[in-house]
C-alpha atoms as a PDB file:
ATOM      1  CA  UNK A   1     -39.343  42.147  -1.829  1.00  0.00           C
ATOM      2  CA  UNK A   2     -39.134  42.941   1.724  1.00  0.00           C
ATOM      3  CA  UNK A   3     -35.720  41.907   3.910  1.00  0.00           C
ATOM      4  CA  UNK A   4     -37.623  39.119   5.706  1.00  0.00           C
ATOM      5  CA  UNK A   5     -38.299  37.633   1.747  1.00  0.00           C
ATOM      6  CA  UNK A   6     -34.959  38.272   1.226  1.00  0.00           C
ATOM      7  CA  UNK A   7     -33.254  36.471   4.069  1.00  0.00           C
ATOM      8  CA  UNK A   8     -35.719  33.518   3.331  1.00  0.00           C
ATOM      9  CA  UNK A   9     -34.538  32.732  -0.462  1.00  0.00           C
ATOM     10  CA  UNK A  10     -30.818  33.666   0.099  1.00  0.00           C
ATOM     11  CA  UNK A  11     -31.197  31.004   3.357  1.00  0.00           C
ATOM     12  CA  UNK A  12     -32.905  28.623   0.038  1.00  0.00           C
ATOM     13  CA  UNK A  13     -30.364  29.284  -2.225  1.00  0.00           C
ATOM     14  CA  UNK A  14     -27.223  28.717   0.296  1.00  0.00           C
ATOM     15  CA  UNK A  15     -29.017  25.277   1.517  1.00  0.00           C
ATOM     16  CA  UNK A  16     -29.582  24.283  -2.485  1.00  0.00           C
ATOM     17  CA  UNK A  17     -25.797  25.362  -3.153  1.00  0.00           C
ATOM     18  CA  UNK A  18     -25.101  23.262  -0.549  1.00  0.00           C
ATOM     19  CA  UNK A  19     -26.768  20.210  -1.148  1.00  0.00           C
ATOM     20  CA  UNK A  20     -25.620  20.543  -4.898  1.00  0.00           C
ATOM     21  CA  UNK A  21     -21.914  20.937  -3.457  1.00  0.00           C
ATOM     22  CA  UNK A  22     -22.433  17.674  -1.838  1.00  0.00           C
ATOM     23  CA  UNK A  23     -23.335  16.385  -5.383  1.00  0.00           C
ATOM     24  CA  UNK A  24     -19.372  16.867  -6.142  1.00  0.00           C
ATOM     25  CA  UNK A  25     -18.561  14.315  -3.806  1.00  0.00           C
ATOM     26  CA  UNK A  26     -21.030  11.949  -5.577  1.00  0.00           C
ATOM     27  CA  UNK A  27     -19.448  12.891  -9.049  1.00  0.00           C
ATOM     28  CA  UNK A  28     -16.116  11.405  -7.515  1.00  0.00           C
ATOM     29  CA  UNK A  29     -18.034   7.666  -7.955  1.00  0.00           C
ATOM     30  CA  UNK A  30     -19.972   8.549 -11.338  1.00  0.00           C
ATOM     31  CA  UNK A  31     -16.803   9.760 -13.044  1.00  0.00           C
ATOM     32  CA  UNK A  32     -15.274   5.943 -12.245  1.00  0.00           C
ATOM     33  CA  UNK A  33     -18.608   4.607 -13.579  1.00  0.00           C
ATOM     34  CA  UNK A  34     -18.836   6.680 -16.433  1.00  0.00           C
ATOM     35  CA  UNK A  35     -15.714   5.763 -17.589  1.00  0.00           C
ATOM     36  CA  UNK A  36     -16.602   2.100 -16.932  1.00  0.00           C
ATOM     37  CA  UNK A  37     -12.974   1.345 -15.773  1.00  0.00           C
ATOM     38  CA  UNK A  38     -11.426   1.346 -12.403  1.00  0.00           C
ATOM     39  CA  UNK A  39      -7.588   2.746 -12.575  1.00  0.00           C
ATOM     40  CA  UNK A  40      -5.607   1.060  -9.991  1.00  0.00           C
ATOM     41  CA  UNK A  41      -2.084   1.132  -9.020  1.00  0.00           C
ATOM     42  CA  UNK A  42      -0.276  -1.960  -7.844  1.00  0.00           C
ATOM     43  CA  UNK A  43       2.862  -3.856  -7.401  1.00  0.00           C
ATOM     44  CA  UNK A  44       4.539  -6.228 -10.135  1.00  0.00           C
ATOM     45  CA  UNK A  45       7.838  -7.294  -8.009  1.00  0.00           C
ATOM     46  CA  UNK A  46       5.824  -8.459  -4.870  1.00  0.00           C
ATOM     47  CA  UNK A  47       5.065 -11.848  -5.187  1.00  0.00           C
ATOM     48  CA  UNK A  48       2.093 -12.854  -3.126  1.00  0.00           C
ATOM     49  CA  UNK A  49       0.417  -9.149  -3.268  1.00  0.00           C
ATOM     50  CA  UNK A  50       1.253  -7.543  -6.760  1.00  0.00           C
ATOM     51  CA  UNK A  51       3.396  -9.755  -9.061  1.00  0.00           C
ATOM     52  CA  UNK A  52       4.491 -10.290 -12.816  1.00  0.00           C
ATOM     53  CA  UNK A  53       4.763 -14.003 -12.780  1.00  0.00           C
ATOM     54  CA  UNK A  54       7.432 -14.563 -15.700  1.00  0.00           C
ATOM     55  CA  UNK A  55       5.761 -18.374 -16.720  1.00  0.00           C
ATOM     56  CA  UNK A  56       2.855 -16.470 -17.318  1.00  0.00           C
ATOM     57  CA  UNK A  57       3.056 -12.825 -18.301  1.00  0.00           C
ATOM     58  CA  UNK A  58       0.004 -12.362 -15.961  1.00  0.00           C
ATOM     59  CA  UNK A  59       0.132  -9.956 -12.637  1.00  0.00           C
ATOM     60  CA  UNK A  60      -1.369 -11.922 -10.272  1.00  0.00           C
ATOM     61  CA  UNK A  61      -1.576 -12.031  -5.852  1.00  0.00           C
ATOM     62  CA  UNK A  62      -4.123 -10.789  -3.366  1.00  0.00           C
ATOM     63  CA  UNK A  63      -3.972  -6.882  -4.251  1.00  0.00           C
ATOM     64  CA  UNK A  64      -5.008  -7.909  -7.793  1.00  0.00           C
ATOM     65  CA  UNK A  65      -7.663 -10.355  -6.539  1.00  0.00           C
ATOM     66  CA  UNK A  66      -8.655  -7.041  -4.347  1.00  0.00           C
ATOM     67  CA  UNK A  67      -8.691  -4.928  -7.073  1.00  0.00           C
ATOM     68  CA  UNK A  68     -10.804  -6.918  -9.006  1.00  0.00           C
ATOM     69  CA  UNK A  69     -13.304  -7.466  -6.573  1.00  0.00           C
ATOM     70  CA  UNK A  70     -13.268  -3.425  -5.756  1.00  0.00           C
ATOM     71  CA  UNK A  71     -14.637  -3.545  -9.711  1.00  0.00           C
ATOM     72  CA  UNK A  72     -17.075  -5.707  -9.640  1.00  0.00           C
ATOM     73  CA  UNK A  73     -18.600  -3.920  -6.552  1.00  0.00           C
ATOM     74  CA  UNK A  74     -18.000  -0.807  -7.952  1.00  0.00           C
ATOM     75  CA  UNK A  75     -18.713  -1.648 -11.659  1.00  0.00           C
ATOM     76  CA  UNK A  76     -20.627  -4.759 -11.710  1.00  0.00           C
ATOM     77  CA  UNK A  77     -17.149  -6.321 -13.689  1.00  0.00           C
ATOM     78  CA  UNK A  78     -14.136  -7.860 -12.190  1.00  0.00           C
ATOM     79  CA  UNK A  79     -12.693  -7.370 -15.400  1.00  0.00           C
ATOM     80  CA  UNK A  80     -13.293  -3.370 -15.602  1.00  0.00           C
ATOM     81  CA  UNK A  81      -9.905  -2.462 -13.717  1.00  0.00           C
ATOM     82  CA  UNK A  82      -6.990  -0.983 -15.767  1.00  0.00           C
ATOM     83  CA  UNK A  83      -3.146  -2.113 -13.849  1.00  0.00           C
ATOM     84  CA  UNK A  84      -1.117   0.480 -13.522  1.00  0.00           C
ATOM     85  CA  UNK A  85       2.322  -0.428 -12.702  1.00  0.00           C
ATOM     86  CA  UNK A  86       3.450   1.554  -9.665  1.00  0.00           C
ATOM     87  CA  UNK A  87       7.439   2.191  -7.203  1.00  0.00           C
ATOM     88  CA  UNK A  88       6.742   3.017  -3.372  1.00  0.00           C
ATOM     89  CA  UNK A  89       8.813   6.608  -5.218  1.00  0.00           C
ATOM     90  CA  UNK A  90       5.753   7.046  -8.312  1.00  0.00           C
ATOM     91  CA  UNK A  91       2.584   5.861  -6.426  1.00  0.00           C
ATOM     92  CA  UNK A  92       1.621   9.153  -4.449  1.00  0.00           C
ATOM     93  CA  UNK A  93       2.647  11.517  -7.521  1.00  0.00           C
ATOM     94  CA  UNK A  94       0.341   9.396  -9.982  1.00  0.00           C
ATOM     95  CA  UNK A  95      -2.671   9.172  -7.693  1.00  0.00           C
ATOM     96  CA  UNK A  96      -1.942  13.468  -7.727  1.00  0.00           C
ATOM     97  CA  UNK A  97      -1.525  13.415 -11.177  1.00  0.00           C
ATOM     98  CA  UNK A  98      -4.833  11.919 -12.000  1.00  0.00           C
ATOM     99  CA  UNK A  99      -3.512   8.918 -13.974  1.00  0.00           C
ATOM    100  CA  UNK A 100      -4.636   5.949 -11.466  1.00  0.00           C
ATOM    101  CA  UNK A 101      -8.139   6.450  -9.315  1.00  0.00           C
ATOM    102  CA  UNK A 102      -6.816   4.147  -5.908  1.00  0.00           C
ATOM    103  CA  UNK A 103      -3.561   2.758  -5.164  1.00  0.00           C
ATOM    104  CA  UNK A 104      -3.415  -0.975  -3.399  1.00  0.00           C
ATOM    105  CA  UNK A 105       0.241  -1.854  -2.918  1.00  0.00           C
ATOM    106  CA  UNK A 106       1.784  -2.384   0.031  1.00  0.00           C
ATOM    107  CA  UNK A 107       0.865   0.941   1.199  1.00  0.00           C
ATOM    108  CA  UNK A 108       1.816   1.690   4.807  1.00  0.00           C
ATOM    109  CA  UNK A 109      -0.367   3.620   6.403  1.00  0.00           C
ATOM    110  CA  UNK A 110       1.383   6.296   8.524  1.00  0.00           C
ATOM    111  CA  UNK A 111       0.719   9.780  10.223  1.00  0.00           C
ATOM    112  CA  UNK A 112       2.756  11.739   7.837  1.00  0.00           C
ATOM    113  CA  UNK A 113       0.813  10.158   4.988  1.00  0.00           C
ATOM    114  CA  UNK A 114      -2.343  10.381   6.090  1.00  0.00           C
ATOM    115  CA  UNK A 115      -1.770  14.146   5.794  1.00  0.00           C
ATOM    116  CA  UNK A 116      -1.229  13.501   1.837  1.00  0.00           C
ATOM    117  CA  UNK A 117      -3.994  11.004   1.600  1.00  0.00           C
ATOM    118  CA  UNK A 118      -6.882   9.466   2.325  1.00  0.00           C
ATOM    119  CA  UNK A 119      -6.619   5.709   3.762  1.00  0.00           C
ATOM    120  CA  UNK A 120      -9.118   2.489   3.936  1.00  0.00           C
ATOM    121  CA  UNK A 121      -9.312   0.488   6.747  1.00  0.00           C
ATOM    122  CA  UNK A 122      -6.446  -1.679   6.967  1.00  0.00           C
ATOM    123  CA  UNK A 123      -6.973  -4.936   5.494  1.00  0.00           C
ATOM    124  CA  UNK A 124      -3.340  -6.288   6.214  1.00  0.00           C
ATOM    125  CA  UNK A 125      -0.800  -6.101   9.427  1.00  0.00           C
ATOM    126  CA  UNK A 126       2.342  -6.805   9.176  1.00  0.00           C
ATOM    127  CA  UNK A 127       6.074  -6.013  10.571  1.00  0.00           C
ATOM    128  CA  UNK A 128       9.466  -5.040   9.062  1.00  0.00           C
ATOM    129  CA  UNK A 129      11.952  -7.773   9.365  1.00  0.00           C
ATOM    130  CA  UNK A 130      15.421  -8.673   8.004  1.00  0.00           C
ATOM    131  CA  UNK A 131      16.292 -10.810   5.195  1.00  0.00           C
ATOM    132  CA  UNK A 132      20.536 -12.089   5.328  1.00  0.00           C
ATOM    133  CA  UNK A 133      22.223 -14.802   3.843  1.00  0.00           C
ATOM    134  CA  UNK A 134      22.881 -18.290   5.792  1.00  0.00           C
ATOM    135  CA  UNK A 135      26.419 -17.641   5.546  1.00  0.00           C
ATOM    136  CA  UNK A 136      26.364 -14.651   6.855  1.00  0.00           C
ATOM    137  CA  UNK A 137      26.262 -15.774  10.631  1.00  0.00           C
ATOM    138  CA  UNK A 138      24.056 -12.881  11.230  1.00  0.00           C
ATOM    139  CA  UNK A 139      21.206 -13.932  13.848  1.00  0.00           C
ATOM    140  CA  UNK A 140      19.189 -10.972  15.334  1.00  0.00           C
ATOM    141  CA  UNK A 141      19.612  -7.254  14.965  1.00  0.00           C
ATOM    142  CA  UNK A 142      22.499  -6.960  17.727  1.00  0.00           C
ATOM    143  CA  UNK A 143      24.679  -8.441  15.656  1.00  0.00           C
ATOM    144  CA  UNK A 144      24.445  -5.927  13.333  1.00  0.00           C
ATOM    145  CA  UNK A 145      27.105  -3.825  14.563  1.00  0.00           C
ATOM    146  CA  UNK A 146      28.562  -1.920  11.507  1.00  0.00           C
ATOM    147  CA  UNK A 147      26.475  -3.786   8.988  1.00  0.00           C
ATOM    148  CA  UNK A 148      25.079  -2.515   6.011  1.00  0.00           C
ATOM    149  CA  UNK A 149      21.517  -2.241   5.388  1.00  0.00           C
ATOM    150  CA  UNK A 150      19.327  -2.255   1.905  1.00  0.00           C
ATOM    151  CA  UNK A 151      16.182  -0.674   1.448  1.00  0.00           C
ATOM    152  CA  UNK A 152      13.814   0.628  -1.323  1.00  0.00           C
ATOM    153  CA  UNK A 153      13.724   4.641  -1.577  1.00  0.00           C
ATOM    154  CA  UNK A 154      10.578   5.917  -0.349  1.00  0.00           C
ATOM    155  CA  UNK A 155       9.246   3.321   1.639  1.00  0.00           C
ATOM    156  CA  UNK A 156       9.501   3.030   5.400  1.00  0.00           C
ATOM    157  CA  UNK A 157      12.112   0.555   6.398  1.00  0.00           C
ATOM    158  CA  UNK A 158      14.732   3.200   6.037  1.00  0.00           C
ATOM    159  CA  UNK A 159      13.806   5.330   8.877  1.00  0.00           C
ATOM    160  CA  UNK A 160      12.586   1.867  10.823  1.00  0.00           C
ATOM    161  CA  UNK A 161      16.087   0.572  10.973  1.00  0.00           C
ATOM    162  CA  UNK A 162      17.672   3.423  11.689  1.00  0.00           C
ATOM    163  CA  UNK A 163      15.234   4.079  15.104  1.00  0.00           C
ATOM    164  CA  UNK A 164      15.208   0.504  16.241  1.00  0.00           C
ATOM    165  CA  UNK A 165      19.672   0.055  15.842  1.00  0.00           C
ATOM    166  CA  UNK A 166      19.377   3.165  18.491  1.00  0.00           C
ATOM    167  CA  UNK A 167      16.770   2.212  20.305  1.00  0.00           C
ATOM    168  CA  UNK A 168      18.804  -1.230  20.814  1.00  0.00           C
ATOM    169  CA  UNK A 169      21.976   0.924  20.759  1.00  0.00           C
ATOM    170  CA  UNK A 170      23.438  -0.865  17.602  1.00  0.00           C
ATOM    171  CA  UNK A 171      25.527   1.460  15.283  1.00  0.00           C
ATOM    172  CA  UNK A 172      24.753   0.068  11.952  1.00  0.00           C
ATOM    173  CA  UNK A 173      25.736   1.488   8.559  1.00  0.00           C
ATOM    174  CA  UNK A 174      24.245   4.435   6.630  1.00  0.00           C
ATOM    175  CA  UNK A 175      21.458   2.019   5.105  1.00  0.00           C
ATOM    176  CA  UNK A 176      21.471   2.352   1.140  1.00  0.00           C
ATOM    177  CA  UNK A 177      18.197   2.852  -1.129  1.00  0.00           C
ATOM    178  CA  UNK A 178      17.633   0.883  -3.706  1.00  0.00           C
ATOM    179  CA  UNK A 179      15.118   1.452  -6.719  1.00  0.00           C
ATOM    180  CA  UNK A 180      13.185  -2.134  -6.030  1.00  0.00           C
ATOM    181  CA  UNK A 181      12.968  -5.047  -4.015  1.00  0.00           C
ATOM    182  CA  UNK A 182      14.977  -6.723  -6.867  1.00  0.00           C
ATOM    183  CA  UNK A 183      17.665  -4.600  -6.549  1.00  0.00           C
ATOM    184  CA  UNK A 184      18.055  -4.696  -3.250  1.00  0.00           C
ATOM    185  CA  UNK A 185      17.782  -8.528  -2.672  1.00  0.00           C
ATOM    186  CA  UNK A 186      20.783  -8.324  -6.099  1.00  0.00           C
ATOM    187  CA  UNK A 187      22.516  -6.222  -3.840  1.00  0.00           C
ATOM    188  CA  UNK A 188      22.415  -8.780  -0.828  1.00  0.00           C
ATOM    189  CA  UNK A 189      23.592 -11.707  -2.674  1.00  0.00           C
ATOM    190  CA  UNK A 190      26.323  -9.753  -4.475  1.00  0.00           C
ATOM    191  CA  UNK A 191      27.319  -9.232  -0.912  1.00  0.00           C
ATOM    192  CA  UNK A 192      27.409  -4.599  -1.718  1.00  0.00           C
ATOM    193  CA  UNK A 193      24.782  -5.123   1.639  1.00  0.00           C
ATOM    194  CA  UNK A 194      24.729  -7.054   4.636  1.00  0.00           C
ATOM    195  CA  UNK A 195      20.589  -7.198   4.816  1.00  0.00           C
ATOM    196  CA  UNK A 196      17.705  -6.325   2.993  1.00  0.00           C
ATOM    197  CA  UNK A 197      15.301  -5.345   5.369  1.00  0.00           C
ATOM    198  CA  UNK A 198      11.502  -4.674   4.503  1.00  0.00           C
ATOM    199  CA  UNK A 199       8.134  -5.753   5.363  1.00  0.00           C
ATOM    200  CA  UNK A 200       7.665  -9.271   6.579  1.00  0.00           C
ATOM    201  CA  UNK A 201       5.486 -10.360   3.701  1.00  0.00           C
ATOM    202  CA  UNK A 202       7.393  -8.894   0.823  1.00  0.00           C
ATOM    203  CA  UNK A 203      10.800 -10.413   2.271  1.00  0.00           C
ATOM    204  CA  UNK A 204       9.009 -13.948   1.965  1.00  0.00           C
ATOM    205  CA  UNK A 205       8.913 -13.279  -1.687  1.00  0.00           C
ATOM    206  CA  UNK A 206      12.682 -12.973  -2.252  1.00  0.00           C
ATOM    207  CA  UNK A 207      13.883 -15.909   0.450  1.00  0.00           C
ATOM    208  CA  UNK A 208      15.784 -18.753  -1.592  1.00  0.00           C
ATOM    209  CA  UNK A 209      18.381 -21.622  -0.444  1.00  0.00           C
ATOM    210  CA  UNK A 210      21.028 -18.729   0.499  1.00  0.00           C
ATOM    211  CA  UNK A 211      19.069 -16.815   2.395  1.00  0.00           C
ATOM    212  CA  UNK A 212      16.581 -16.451   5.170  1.00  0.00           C
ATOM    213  CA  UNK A 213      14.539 -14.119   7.371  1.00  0.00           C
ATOM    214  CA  UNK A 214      15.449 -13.383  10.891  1.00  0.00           C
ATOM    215  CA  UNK A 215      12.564 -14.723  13.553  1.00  0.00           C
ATOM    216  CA  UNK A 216      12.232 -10.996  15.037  1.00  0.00           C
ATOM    217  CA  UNK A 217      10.403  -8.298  13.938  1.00  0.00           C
ATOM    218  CA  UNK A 218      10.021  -5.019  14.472  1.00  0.00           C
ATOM    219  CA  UNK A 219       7.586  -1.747  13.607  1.00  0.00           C
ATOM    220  CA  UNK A 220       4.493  -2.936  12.477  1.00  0.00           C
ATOM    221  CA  UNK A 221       3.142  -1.991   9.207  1.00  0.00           C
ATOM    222  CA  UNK A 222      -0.655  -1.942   8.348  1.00  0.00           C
ATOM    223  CA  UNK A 223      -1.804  -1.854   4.392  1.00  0.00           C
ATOM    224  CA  UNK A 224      -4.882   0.286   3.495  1.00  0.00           C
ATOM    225  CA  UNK A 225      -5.872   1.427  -0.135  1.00  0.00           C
ATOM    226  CA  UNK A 226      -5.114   5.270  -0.671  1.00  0.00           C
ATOM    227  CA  UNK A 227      -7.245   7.467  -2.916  1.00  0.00           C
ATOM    228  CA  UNK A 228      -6.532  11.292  -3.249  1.00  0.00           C
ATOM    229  CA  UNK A 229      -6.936  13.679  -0.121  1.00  0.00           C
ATOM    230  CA  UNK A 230     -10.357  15.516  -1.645  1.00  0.00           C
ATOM    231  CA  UNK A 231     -11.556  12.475  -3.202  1.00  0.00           C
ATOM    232  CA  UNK A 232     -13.571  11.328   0.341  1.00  0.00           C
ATOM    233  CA  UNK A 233     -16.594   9.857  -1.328  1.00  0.00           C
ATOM    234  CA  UNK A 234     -14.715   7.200  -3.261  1.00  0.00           C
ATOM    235  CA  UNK A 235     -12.538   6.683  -0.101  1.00  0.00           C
ATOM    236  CA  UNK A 236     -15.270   6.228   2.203  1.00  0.00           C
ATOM    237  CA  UNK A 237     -17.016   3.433  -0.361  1.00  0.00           C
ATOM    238  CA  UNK A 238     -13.809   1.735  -0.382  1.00  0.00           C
ATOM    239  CA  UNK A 239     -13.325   1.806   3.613  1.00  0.00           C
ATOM    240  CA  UNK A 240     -16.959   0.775   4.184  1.00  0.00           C
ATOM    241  CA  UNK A 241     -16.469  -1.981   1.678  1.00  0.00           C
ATOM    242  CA  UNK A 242     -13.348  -3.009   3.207  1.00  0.00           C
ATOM    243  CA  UNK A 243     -15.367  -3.434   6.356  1.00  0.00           C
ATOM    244  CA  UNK A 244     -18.051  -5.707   4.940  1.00  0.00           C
ATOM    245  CA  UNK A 245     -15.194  -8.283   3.464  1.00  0.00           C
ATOM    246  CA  UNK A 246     -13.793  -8.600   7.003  1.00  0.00           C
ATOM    247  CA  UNK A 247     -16.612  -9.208   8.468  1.00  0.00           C
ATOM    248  CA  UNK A 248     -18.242 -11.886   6.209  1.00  0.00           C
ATOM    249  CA  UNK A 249     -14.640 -13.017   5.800  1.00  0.00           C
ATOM    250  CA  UNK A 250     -14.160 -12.556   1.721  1.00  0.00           C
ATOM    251  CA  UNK A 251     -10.908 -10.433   3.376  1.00  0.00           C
ATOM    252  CA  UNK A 252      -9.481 -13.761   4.979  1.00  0.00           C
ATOM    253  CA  UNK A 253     -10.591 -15.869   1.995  1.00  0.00           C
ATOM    254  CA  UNK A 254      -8.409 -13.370  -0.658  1.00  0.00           C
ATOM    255  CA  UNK A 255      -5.447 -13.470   2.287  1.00  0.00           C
ATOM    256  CA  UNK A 256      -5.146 -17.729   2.387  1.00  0.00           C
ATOM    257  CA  UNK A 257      -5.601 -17.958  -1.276  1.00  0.00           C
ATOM    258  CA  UNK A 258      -2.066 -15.884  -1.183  1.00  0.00           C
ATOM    259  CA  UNK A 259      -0.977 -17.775   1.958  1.00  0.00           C
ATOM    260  CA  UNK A 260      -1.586 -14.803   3.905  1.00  0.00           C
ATOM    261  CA  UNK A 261      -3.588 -13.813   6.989  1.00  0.00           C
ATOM    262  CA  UNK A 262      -5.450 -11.319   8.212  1.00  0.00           C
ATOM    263  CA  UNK A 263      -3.728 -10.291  11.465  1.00  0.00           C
END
């Protein structure tokens, strides 16, 4: 075989390796289907989004409805999806881990974690706000002047707080982490914290006659499903999909059914 032979089928077999490598990306998808169940990660202690309503042992709000709907497209049943429990602390190490495919719960999409994973389009905006009690007197964040904070570890109200008190030259507390929303909003009412401060959405969850959310906001927060870093096949199905529902509106349809909107 002369060397112009051989440059031709090594130039064949580089092209076929990498068309075939491109096949790895479309395992990512058959794998899901093969299995013939869609592993997603979600909230139970956000009502509206991910929720374990106690009257009827059922997990219900508009990431489940999304979840579902991700399985039927994905599937051809709305019923193929397996809940996984998940914390804003577990959620990235069990989407490493291989035990959940996608996470959808209230995942703020940031620059640090877009380095750790891949993102959807958004398909909910929000902003962190503050949750006191009536009594409390407490009306805006300047009067928060040596007042205690409570967030949930991991998530992003922690560092939020601490930039906007400076940025409004406030000196606030050291804020303290809490395990879950629960906990924190335990915390407020047992009076260990001075707010509970969080995403807009997921404070509207844990308002009651003693308490209530302050008008401002701050820091917004977009939502986008996250899949693993290398699995970019199943996260560019879910962004494209996530692009069709906004724009023939099954997006906004999911969001008022949880008395939500889209932006």
């Amino acid at each position: 075989m002369n060397r112009i032979m051989i440059f031709f089928v090594a130039l064949l077999l580089t092209l076929g390796f990498s068309v075939f490598g491109c096949g790895k990306d479309d395992s990512q998808l058959q794998k899901i289907r093969s299995k013939g169940v869609l592993r997603v990660g979600i909230k139970v202690d956000v009502p509206g989004f991910g929720y374990l309503n106690p009257d009827t042992n059922n997990i219900e709000g508009l990431e489940i409805d999304l979840a579902k709907f991700i399985a039927k497209e994905l599937l051809g049943n709305s019923e193929a999806v397996k809940l996984s429990s998940v914390t804003a602390q577990s959620r990235g190490p069990m989407l490493d881990n291989g035990e959940i495919d996608l996470v959808i719960a209230t995942f703020t999409i940031t620059e640090e974690r877009k380095k750790l994973f891949n993102f959807s389009e958004p398909y909910f905006y929000d902003e962190i706000g503050i949750l006191v009690r009536k009594s409390s007197g407490l009306n805006s964040i300047q009067d928060m002047n040596g007042k205690i904070f409570g967030v949930v570890t991991s998530g992003t109200a922690y560092n939020a707080i601490i930039a906007e008190s400076e940025k409004r030259n406030v000196k606030i507390g050291s804020p303290r982490s809490y395990a879950s929303y629960p906990e924190v909003k335990a915390a407020l009412i047992a009076g260990e914290i001075d707010a509970f401060t969080v995403d807009k959405s997921i404070l509207l969850g844990y308002v009651d006659d003693s308490t209530i959310i302050l008008e401002e906001g701050f820091n917004p927060q977009v939502y986008g499903i996250a899949t693993k870093l290398d699995n970019k096949e199943l996260s560019f199905f879910l962004d494209e999909l996530i692009k069709k529902i906004k724009k023939n509106g099954y997006l906004e349809e999911i969001l008022v059914r949880w008395g939500q909107k889209l932006s």
